[in-house]
PDB file of N, CA and C in Angstrom:
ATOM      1  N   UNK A   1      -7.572  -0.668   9.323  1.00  0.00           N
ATOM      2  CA  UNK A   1      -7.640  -1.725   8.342  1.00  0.00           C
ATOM      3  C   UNK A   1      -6.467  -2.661   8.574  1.00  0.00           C
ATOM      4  N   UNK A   2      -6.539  -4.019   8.339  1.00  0.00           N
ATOM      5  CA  UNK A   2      -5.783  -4.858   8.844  1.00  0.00           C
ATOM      6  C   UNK A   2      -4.939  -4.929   7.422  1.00  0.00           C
ATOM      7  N   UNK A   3      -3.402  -4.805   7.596  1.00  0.00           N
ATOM      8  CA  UNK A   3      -2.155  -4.543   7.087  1.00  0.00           C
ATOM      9  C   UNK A   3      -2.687  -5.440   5.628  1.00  0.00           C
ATOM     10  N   UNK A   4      -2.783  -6.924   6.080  1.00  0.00           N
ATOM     11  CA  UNK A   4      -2.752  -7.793   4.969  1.00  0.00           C
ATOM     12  C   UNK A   4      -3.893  -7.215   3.792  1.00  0.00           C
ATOM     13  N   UNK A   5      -4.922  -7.133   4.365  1.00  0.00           N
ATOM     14  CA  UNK A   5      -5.747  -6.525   2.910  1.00  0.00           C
ATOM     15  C   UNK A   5      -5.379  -5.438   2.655  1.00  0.00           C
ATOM     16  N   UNK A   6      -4.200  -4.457   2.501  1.00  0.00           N
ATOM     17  CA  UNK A   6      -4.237  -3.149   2.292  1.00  0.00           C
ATOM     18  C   UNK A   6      -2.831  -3.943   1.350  1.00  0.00           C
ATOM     19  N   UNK A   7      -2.543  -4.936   1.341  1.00  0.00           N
ATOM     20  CA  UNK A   7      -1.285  -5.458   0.958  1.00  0.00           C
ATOM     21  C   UNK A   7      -2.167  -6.024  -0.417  1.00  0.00           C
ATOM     22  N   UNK A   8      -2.994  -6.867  -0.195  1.00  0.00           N
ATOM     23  CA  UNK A   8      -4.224  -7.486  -1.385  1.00  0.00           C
ATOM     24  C   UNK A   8      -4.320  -6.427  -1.917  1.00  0.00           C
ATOM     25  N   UNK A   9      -4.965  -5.280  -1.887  1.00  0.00           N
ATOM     26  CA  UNK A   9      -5.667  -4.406  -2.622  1.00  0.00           C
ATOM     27  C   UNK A   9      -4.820  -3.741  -3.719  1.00  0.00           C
ATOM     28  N   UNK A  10      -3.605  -3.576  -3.065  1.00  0.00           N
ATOM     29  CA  UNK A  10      -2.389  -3.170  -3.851  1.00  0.00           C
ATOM     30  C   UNK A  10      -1.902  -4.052  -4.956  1.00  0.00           C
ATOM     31  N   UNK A  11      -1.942  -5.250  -4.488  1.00  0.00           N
ATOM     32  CA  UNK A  11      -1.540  -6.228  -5.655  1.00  0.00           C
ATOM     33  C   UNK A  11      -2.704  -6.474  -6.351  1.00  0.00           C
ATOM     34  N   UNK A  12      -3.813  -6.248  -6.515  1.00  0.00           N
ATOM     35  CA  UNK A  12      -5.168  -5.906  -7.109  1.00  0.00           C
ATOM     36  C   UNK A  12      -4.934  -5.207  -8.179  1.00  0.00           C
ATOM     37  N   UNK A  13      -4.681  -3.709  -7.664  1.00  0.00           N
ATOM     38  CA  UNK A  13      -4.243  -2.555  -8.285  1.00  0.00           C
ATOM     39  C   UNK A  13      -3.154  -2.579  -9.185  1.00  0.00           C
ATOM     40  N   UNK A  14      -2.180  -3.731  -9.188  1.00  0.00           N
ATOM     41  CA  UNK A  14      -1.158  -3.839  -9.948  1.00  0.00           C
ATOM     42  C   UNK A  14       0.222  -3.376  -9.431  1.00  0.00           C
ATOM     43  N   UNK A  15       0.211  -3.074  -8.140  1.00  0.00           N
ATOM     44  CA  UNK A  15       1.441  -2.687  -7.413  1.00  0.00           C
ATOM     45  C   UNK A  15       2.034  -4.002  -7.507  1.00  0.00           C
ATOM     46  N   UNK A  16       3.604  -3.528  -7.285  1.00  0.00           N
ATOM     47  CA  UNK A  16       4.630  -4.935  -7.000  1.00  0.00           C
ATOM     48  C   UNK A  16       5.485  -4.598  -5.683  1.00  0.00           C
ATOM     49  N   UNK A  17       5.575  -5.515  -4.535  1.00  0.00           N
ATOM     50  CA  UNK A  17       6.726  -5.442  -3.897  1.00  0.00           C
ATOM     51  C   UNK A  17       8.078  -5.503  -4.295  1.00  0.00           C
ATOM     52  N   UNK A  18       8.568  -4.238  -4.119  1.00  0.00           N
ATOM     53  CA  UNK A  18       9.852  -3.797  -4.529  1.00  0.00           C
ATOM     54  C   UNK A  18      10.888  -3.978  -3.682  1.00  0.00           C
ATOM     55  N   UNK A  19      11.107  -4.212  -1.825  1.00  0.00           N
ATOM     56  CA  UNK A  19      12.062  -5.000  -1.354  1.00  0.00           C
ATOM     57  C   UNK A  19      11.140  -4.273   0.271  1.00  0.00           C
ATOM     58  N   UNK A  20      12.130  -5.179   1.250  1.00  0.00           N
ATOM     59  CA  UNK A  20      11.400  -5.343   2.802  1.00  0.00           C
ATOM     60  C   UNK A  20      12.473  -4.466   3.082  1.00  0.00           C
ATOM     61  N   UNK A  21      12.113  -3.979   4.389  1.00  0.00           N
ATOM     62  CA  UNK A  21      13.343  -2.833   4.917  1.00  0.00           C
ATOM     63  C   UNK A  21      12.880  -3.509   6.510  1.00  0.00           C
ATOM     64  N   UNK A  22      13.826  -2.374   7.498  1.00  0.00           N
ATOM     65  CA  UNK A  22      13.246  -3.171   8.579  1.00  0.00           C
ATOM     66  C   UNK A  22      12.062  -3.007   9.007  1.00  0.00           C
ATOM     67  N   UNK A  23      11.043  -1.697   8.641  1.00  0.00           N
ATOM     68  CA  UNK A  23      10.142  -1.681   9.502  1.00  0.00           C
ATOM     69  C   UNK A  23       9.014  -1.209   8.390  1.00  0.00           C
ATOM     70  N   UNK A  24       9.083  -1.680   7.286  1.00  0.00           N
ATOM     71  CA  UNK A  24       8.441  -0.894   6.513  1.00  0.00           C
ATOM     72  C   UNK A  24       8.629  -1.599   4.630  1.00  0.00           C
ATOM     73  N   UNK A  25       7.740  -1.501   4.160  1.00  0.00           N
ATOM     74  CA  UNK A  25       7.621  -2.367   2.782  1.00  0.00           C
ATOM     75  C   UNK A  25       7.704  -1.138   1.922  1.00  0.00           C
ATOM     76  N   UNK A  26       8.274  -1.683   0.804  1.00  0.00           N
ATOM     77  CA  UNK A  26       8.321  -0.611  -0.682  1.00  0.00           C
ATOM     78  C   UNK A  26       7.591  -1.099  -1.954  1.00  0.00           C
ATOM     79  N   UNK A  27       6.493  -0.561  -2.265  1.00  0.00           N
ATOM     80  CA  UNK A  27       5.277  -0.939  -3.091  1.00  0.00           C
ATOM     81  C   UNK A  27       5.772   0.164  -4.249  1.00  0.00           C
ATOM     82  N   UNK A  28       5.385  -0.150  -5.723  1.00  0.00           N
ATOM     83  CA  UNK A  28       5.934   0.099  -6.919  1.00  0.00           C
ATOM     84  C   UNK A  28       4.665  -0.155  -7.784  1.00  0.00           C
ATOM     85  N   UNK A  29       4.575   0.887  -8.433  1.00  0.00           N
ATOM     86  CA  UNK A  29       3.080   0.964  -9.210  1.00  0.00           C
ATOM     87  C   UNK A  29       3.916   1.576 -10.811  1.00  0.00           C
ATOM     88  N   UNK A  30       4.028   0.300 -11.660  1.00  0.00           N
ATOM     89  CA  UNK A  30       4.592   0.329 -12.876  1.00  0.00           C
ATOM     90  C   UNK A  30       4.106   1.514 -14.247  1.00  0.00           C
ATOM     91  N   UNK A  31       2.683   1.269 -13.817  1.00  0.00           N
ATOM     92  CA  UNK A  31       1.518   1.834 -14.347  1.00  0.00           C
ATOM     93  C   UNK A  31       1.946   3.331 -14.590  1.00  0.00           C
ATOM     94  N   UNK A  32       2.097   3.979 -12.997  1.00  0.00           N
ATOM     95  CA  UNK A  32       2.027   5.442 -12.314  1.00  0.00           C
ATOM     96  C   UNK A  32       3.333   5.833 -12.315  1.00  0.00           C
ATOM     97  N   UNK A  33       4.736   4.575 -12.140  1.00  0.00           N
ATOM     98  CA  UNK A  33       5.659   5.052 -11.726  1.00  0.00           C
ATOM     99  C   UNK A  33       6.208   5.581 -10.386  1.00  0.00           C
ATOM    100  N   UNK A  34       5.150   5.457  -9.631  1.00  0.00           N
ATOM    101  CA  UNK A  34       5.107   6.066  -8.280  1.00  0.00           C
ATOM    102  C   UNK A  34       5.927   4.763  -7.300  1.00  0.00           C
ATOM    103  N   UNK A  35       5.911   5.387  -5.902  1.00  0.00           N
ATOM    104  CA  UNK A  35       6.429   4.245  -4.730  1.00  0.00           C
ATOM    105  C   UNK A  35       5.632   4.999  -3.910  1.00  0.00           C
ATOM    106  N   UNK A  36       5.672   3.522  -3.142  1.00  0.00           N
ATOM    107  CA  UNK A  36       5.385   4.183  -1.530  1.00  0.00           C
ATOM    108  C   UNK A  36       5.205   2.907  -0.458  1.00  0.00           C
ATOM    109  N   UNK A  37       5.509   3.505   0.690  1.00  0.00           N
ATOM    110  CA  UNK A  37       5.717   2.656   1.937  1.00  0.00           C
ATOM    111  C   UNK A  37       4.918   2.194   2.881  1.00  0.00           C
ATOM    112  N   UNK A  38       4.789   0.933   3.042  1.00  0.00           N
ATOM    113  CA  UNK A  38       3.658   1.045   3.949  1.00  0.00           C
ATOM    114  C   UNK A  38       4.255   0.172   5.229  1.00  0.00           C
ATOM    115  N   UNK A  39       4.027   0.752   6.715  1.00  0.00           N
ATOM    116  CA  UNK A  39       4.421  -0.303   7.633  1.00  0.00           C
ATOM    117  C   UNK A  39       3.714  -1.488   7.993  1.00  0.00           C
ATOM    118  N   UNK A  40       5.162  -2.308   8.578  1.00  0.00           N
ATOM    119  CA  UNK A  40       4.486  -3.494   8.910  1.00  0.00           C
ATOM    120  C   UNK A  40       3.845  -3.559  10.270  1.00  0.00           C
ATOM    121  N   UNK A  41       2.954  -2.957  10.524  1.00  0.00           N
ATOM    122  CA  UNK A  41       1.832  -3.258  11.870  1.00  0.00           C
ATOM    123  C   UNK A  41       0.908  -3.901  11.416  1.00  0.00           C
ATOM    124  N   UNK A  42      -0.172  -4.594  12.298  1.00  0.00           N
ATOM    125  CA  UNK A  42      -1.204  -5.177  12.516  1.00  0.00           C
ATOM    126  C   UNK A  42      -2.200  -4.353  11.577  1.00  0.00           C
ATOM    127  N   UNK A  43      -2.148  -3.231  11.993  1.00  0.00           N
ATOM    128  CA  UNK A  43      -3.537  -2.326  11.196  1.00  0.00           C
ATOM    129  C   UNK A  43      -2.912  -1.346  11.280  1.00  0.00           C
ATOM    130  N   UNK A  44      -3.007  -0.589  10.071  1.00  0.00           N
ATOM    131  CA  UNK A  44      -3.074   0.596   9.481  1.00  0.00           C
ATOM    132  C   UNK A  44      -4.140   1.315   9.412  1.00  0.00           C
ATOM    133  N   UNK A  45      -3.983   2.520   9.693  1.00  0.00           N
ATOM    134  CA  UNK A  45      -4.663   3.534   9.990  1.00  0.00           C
ATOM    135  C   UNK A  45      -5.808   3.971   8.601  1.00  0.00           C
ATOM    136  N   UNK A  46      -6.880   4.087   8.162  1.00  0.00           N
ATOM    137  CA  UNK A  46      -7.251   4.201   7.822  1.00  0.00           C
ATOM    138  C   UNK A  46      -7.075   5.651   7.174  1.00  0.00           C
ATOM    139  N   UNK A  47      -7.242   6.576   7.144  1.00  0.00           N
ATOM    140  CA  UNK A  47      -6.131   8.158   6.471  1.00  0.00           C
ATOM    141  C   UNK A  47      -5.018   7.413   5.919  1.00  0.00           C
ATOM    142  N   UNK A  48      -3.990   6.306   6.721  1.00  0.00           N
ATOM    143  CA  UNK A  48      -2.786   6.455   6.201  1.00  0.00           C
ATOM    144  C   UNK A  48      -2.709   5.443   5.479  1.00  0.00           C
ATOM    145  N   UNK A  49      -4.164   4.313   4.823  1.00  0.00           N
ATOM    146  CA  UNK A  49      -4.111   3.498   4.010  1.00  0.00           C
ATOM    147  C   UNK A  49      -4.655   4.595   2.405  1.00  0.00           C
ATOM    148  N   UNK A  50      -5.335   5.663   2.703  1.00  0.00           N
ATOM    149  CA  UNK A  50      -5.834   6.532   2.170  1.00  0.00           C
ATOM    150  C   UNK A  50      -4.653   7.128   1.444  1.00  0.00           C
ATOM    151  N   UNK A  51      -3.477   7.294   2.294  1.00  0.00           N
ATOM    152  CA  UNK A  51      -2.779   8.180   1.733  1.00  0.00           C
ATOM    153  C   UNK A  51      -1.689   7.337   0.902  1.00  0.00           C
ATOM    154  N   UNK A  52      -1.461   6.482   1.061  1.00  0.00           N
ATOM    155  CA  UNK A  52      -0.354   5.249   0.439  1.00  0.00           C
ATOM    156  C   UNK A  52      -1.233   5.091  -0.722  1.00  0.00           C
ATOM    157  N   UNK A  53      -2.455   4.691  -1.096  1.00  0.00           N
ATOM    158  CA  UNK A  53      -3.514   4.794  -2.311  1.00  0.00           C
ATOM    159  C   UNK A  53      -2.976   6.037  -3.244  1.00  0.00           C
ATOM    160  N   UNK A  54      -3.236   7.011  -2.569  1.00  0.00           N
ATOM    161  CA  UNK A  54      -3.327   8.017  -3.021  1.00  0.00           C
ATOM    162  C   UNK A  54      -1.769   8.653  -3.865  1.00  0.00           C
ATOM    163  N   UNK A  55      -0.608   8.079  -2.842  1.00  0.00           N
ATOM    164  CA  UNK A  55       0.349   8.052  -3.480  1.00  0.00           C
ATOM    165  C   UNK A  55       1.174   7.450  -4.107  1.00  0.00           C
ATOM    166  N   UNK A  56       0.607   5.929  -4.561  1.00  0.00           N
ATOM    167  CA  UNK A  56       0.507   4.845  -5.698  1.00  0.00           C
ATOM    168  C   UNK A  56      -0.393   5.636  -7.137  1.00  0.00           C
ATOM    169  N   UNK A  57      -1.483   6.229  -6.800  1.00  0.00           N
ATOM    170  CA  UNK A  57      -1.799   6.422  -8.086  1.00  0.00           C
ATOM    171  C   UNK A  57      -3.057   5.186  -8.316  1.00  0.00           C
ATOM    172  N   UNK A  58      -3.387   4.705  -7.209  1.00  0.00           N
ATOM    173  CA  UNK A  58      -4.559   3.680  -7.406  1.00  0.00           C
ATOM    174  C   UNK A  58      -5.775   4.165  -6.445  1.00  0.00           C
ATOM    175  N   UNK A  59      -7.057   3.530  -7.170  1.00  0.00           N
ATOM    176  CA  UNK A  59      -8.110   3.857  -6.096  1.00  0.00           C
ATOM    177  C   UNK A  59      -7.778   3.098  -5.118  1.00  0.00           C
ATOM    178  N   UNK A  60      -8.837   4.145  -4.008  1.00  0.00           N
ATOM    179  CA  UNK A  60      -8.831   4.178  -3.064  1.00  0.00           C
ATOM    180  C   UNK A  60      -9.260   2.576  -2.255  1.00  0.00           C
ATOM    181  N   UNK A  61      -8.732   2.032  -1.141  1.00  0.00           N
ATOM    182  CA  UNK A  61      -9.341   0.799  -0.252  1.00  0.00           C
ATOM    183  C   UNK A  61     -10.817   1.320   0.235  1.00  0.00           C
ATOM    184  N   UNK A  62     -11.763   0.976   0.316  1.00  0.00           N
ATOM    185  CA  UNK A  62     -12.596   1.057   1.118  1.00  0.00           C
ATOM    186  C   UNK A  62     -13.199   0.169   1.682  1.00  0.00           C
ATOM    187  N   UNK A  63     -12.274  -0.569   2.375  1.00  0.00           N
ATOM    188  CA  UNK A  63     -12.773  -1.659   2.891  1.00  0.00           C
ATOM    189  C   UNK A  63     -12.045  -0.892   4.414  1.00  0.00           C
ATOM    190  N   UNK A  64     -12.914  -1.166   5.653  1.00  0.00           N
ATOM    191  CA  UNK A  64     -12.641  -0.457   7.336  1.00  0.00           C
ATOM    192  C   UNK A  64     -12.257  -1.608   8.006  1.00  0.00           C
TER     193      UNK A  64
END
């Protein structure tokens, strides 16, 4: 899945970007209380867009 809609879906969900690091973003789900990281590549792995969902506390992307 291509990075940017996995970035949409999150801010959908109500996540907020919480700050840039070097290789890697920090997403904040106010709601859940939760974090989690997602890298900055082209596409993300589909499991590991699964699992950043999963550990936000938001449904799942199902978009491939």
């Amino acid at each position: 899945m291509k990075r940017l809609d996995l970035v949409k879906h999150l801010h959908k969900e109500g996540c907020t970007l919480v700050r840039e690091g070097a290789s890697h973003s920090v997403f904040f789900n106010a709601i859940t209380r939760r974090v989690s990281t997602v890298p900055r590549h082209a596409e993300i792995n589909n499991h590991l867009a699964q699992k950043i969902c999963r550990d936000l506390g938001i449904k799942k992307s199902l978009k491939k």
